[in-house]
C-alpha atoms as a PDB file:
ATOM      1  CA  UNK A   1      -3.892 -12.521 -11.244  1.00  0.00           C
ATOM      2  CA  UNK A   2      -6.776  -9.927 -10.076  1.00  0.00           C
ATOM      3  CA  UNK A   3      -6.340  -8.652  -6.789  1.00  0.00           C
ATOM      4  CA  UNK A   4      -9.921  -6.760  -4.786  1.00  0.00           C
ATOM      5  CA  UNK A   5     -10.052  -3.989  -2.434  1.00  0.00           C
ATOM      6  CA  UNK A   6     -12.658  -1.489  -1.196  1.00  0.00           C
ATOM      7  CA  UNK A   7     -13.373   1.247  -3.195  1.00  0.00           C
ATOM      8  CA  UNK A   8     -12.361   5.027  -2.345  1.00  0.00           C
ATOM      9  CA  UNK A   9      -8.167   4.199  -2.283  1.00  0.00           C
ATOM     10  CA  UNK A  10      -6.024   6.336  -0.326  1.00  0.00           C
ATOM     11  CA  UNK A  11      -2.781   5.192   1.409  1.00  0.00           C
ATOM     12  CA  UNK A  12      -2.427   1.496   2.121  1.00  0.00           C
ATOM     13  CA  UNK A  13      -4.947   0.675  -0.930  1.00  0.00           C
ATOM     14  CA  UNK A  14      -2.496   2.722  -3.289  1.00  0.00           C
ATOM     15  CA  UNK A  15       0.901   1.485  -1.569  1.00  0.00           C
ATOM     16  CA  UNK A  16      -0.263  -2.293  -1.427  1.00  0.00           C
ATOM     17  CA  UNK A  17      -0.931  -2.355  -5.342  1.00  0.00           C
ATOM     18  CA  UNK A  18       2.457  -0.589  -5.534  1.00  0.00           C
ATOM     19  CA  UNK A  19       3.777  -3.412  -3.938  1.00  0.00           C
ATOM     20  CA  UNK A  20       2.101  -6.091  -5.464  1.00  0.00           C
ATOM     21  CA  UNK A  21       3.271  -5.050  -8.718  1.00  0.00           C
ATOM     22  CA  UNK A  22       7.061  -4.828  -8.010  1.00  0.00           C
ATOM     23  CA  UNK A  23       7.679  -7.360  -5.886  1.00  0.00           C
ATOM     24  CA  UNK A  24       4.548 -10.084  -6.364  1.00  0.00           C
ATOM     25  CA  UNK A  25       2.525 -10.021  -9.419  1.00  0.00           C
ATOM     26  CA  UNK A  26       4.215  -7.689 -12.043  1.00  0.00           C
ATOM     27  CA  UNK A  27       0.500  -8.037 -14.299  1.00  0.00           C
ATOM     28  CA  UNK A  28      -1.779  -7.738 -11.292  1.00  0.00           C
ATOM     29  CA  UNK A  29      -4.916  -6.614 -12.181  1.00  0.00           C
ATOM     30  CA  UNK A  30      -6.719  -4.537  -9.150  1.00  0.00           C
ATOM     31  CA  UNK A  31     -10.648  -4.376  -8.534  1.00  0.00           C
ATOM     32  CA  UNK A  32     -11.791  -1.443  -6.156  1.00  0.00           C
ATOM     33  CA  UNK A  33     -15.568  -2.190  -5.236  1.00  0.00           C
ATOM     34  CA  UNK A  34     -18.193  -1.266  -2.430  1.00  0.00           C
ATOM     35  CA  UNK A  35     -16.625  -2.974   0.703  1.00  0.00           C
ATOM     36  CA  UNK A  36     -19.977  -4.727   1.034  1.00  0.00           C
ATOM     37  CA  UNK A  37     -19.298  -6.603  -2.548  1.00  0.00           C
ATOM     38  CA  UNK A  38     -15.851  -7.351  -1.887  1.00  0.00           C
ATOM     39  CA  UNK A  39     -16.553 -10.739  -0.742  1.00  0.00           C
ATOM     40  CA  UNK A  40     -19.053 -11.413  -3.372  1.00  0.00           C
ATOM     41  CA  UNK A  41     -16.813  -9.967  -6.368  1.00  0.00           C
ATOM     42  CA  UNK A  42     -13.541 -12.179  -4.891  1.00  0.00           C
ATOM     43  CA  UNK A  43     -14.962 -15.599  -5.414  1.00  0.00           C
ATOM     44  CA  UNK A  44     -17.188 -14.217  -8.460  1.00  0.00           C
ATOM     45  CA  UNK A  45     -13.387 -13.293 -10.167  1.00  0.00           C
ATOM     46  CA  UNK A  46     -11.364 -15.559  -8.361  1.00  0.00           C
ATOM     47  CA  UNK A  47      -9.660 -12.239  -6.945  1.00  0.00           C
ATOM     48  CA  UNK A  48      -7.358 -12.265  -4.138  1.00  0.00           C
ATOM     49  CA  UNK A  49      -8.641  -9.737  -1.028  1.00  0.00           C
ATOM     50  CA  UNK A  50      -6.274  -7.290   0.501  1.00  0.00           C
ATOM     51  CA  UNK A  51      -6.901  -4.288   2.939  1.00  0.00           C
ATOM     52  CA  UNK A  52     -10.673  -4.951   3.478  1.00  0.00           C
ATOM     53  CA  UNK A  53     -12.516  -6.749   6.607  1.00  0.00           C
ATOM     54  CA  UNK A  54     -10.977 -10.014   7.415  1.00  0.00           C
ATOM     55  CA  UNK A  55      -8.889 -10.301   4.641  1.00  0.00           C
ATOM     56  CA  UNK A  56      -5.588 -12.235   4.871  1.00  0.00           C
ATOM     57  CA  UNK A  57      -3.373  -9.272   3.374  1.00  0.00           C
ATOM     58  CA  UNK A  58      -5.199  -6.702   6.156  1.00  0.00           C
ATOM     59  CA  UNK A  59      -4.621  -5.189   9.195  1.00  0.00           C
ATOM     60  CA  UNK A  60      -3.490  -7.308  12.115  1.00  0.00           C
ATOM     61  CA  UNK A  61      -1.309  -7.300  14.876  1.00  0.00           C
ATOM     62  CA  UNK A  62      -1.180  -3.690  15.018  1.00  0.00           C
ATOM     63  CA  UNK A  63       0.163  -3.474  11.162  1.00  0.00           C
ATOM     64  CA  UNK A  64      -1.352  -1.567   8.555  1.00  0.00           C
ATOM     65  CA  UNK A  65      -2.218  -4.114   5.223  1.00  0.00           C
ATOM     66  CA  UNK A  66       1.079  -3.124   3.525  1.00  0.00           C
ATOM     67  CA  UNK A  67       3.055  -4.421   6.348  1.00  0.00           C
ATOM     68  CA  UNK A  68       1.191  -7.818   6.632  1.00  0.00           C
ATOM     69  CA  UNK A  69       1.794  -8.170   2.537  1.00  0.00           C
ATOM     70  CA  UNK A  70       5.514  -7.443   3.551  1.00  0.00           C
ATOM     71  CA  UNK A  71       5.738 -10.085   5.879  1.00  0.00           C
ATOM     72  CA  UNK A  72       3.733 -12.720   4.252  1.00  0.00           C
ATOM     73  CA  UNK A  73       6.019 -12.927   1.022  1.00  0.00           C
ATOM     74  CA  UNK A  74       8.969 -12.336   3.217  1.00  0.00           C
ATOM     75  CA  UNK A  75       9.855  -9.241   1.149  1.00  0.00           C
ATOM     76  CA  UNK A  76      12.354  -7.573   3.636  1.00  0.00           C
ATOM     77  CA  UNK A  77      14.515 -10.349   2.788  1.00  0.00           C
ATOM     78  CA  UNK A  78      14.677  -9.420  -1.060  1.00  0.00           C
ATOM     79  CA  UNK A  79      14.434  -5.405  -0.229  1.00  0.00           C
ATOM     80  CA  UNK A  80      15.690  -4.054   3.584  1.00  0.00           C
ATOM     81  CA  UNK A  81      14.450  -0.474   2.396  1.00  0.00           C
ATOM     82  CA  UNK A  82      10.524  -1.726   2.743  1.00  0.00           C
ATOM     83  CA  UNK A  83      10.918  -1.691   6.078  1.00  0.00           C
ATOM     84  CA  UNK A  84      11.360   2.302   5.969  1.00  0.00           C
ATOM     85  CA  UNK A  85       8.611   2.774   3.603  1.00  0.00           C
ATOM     86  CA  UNK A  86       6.650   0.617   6.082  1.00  0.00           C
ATOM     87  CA  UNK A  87       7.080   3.063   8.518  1.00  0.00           C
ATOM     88  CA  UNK A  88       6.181   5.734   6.392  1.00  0.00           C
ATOM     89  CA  UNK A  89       2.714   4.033   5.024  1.00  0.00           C
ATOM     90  CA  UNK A  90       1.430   2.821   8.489  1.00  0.00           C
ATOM     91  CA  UNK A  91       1.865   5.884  10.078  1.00  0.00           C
ATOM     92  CA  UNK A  92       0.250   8.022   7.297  1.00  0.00           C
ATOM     93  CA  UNK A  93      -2.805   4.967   7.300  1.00  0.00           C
ATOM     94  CA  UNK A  94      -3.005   4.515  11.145  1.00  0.00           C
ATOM     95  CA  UNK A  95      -4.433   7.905  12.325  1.00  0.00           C
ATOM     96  CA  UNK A  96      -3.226   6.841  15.774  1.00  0.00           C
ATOM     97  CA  UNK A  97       0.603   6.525  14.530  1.00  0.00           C
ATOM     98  CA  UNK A  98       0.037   9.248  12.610  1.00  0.00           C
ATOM     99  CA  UNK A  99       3.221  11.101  14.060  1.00  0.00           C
ATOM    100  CA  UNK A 100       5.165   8.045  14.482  1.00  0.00           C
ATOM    101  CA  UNK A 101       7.648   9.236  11.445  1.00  0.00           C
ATOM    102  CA  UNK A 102       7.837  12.923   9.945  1.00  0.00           C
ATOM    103  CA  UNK A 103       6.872  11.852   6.562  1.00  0.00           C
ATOM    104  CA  UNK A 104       3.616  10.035   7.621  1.00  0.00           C
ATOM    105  CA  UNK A 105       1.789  13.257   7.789  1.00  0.00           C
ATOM    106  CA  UNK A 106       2.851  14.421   4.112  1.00  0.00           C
ATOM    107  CA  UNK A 107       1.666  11.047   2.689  1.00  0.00           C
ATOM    108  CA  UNK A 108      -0.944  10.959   4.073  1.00  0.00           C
ATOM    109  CA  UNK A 109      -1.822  14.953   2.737  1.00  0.00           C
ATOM    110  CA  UNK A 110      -0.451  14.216  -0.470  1.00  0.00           C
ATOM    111  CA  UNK A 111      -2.553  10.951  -1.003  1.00  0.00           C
ATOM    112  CA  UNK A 112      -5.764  12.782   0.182  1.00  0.00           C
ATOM    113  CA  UNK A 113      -4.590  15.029  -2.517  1.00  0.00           C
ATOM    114  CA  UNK A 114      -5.000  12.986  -5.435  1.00  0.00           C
ATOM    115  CA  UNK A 115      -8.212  11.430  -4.305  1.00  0.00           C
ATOM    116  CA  UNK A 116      -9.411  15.012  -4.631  1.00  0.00           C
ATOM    117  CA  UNK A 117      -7.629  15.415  -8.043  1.00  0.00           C
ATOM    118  CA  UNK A 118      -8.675  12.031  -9.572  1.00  0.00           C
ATOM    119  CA  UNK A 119     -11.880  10.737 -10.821  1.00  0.00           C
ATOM    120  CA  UNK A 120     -11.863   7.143  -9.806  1.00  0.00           C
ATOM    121  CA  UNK A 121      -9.367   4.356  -8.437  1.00  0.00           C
ATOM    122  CA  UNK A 122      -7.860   3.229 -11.132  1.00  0.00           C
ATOM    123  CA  UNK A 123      -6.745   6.486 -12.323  1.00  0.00           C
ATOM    124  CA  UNK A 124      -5.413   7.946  -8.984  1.00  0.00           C
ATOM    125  CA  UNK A 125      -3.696   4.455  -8.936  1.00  0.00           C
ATOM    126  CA  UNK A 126      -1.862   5.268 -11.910  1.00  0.00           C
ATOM    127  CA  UNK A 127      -0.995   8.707 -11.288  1.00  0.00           C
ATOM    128  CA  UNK A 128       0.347   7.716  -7.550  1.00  0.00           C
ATOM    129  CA  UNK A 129       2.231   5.214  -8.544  1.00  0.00           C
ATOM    130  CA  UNK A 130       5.470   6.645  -9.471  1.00  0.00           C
ATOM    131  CA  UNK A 131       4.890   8.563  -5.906  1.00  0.00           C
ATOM    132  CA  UNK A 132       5.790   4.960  -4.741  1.00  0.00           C
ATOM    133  CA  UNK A 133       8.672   4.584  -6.404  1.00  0.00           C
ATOM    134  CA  UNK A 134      10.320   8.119  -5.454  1.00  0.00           C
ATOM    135  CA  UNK A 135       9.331   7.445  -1.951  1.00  0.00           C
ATOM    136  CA  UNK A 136      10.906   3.719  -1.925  1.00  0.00           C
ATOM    137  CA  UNK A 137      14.274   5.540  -3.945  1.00  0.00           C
ATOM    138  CA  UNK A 138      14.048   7.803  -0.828  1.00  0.00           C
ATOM    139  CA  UNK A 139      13.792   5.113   1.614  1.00  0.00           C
ATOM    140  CA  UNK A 140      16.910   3.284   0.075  1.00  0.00           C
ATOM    141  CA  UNK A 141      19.275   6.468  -0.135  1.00  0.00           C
ATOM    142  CA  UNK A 142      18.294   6.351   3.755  1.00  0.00           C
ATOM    143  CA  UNK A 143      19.449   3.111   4.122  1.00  0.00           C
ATOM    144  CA  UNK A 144      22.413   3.525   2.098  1.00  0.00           C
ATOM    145  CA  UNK A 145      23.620   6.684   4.041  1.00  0.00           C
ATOM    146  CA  UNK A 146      23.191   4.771   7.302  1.00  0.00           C
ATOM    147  CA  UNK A 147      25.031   2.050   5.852  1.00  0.00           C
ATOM    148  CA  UNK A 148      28.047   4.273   5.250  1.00  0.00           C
ATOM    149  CA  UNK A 149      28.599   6.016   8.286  1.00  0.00           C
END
Protein backbone atom coordinates (compact mmCIF):
# COMPACT_ATOMS: atom_id res chain seq x y z
CA UNK A 1 0.00 0.00 0.00
CA UNK A 2 1.61 3.66 -0.64
CA UNK A 3 1.23 5.91 2.08
CA UNK A 4 1.79 10.32 1.25
CA UNK A 5 3.14 12.92 3.41
CA UNK A 6 4.65 16.40 2.99
CA UNK A 7 7.96 16.64 2.01
CA UNK A 8 10.95 17.88 4.36
CA UNK A 9 10.39 14.76 7.23
CA UNK A 10 11.47 15.33 10.62
CA UNK A 11 9.81 13.79 13.74
CA UNK A 12 6.23 12.63 13.37
CA UNK A 13 6.80 12.12 9.41
CA UNK A 14 9.83 9.72 10.32
CA UNK A 15 8.10 8.03 13.52
CA UNK A 16 4.64 7.52 11.67
CA UNK A 17 6.37 5.47 8.74
CA UNK A 18 8.19 3.70 11.60
CA UNK A 19 5.01 2.76 12.74
CA UNK A 20 3.27 1.95 9.81
CA UNK A 21 5.77 -0.52 8.94
CA UNK A 22 5.81 -2.57 12.22
CA UNK A 23 2.62 -2.59 13.25
CA UNK A 24 0.28 -1.76 9.89
CA UNK A 25 1.67 -2.29 6.54
CA UNK A 26 5.03 -4.24 6.82
CA UNK A 27 5.60 -3.26 2.60
CA UNK A 28 4.35 0.30 2.89
CA UNK A 29 5.61 2.29 0.37
CA UNK A 30 5.94 6.20 1.52
CA UNK A 31 5.61 9.33 -0.92
CA UNK A 32 7.04 12.69 0.56
CA UNK A 33 5.77 15.57 -1.84
CA UNK A 34 5.16 19.47 -1.76
CA UNK A 35 2.26 19.75 0.84
CA UNK A 36 0.40 21.60 -1.91
CA UNK A 37 0.44 18.18 -4.17
CA UNK A 38 -0.36 15.97 -1.46
CA UNK A 39 -3.92 15.92 -2.23
CA UNK A 40 -3.41 15.71 -5.88
CA UNK A 41 -0.63 12.83 -5.69
CA UNK A 42 -3.12 10.71 -3.02
CA UNK A 43 -5.96 10.09 -5.36
CA UNK A 44 -3.43 10.19 -8.48
CA UNK A 45 -1.64 6.86 -6.49
CA UNK A 46 -4.38 5.79 -4.55
CA UNK A 47 -2.03 6.75 -1.47
CA UNK A 48 -3.25 6.95 1.94
CA UNK A 49 -2.53 10.72 3.66
CA UNK A 50 -0.96 10.98 7.04
CA UNK A 51 0.52 14.06 8.95
CA UNK A 52 -0.49 16.72 6.34
CA UNK A 53 -3.63 19.29 6.41
CA UNK A 54 -6.82 17.54 7.10
CA UNK A 55 -5.68 14.26 6.83
CA UNK A 56 -7.34 11.44 8.82
CA UNK A 57 -3.92 10.08 10.37
CA UNK A 58 -3.03 14.04 11.49
CA UNK A 59 -3.08 16.12 14.23
CA UNK A 60 -6.26 16.41 16.26
CA UNK A 61 -7.43 16.68 19.57
CA UNK A 62 -4.30 18.01 20.79
CA UNK A 63 -2.25 14.74 19.44
CA UNK A 64 0.58 14.83 17.27
CA UNK A 65 -0.16 12.38 13.84
CA UNK A 66 1.66 9.42 15.48
CA UNK A 67 -0.71 9.38 18.30
CA UNK A 68 -3.93 9.57 16.14
CA UNK A 69 -2.30 6.45 13.94
CA UNK A 70 -1.96 4.82 17.50
CA UNK A 71 -5.37 5.16 18.34
CA UNK A 72 -7.03 4.52 15.11
CA UNK A 73 -5.60 0.85 14.72
CA UNK A 74 -5.96 0.45 18.41
CA UNK A 75 -2.22 -0.32 18.66
CA UNK A 76 -1.79 0.17 22.51
CA UNK A 77 -3.74 -2.87 22.76
CA UNK A 78 -1.12 -5.07 20.77
CA UNK A 79 2.03 -2.89 22.26
CA UNK A 80 1.51 -0.84 25.92
CA UNK A 81 5.16 0.58 25.31
CA UNK A 82 3.71 3.01 22.30
CA UNK A 83 2.21 4.86 24.66
CA UNK A 84 5.81 5.97 26.06
CA UNK A 85 7.19 6.52 22.72
CA UNK A 86 4.04 8.63 22.21
CA UNK A 87 5.09 10.78 24.73
CA UNK A 88 8.39 11.04 23.53
CA UNK A 89 7.36 11.90 19.66
CA UNK A 90 4.62 14.52 20.52
CA UNK A 91 6.60 16.36 22.70
CA UNK A 92 9.71 16.49 20.41
CA UNK A 93 6.86 17.45 17.30
CA UNK A 94 4.66 19.85 19.41
CA UNK A 95 7.04 22.82 20.07
CA UNK A 96 4.55 23.78 22.78
CA UNK A 97 5.03 20.27 24.72
CA UNK A 98 8.31 20.45 23.90
CA UNK A 99 9.42 19.88 27.65
CA UNK A 100 6.62 17.70 28.46
CA UNK A 101 9.20 14.53 28.73
CA UNK A 102 13.17 14.81 29.00
CA UNK A 103 13.75 12.94 25.89
CA UNK A 104 11.50 15.15 23.65
CA UNK A 105 14.18 17.69 23.34
CA UNK A 106 16.97 15.08 22.18
CA UNK A 107 14.60 13.74 19.46
CA UNK A 108 13.75 16.36 18.38
CA UNK A 109 17.86 17.59 18.06
CA UNK A 110 18.77 14.36 16.87
CA UNK A 111 16.03 14.24 14.06
CA UNK A 112 16.94 17.86 12.98
CA UNK A 113 20.24 16.18 12.81
CA UNK A 114 19.78 13.86 10.11
CA UNK A 115 17.72 16.19 8.02
CA UNK A 116 20.98 18.12 7.97
CA UNK A 117 23.01 14.90 7.27
CA UNK A 118 20.69 13.40 4.59
CA UNK A 119 19.97 14.31 1.10
CA UNK A 120 16.32 13.61 0.71
CA UNK A 121 13.34 11.75 2.59
CA UNK A 122 13.67 8.60 1.69
CA UNK A 123 17.16 8.29 2.70
CA UNK A 124 16.96 10.04 6.17
CA UNK A 125 13.93 7.61 6.45
CA UNK A 126 16.12 4.78 6.18
CA UNK A 127 18.92 5.85 8.18
CA UNK A 128 16.36 6.93 11.20
CA UNK A 129 14.70 4.10 11.24
CA UNK A 130 16.56 1.84 13.44
CA UNK A 131 16.56 5.19 15.78
CA UNK A 132 12.88 3.98 16.12
CA UNK A 133 13.46 0.83 17.09
CA UNK A 134 16.22 1.62 19.90
CA UNK A 135 13.94 4.25 21.15
CA UNK A 136 10.71 1.82 21.25
CA UNK A 137 13.42 -1.08 22.98
CA UNK A 138 13.96 1.88 25.40
CA UNK A 139 10.43 2.60 25.95
CA UNK A 140 9.68 -1.17 26.75
CA UNK A 141 12.71 -1.73 29.26
CA UNK A 142 10.75 1.35 30.92
CA UNK A 143 7.77 -0.40 31.06
CA UNK A 144 9.22 -3.55 32.09
CA UNK A 145 11.16 -1.97 35.08
CA UNK A 146 7.93 -0.33 36.24
CA UNK A 147 6.29 -3.51 35.91
CA UNK A 148 8.68 -5.12 38.38
CA UNK A 149 8.83 -2.93 41.16
Amino acid sequence: MKWITREHVKVDRVACPWLILKYIDPEAEFLFVPAADVVTVAEREGATPFDTQGAKLGHRDGKCSFETIIEEYDLLARDPALARMAEIVHGADVSADLDRVPESRGLKAIAEGFGLVYPDDHAILAAELPLYDALHAWCARQLETADRR
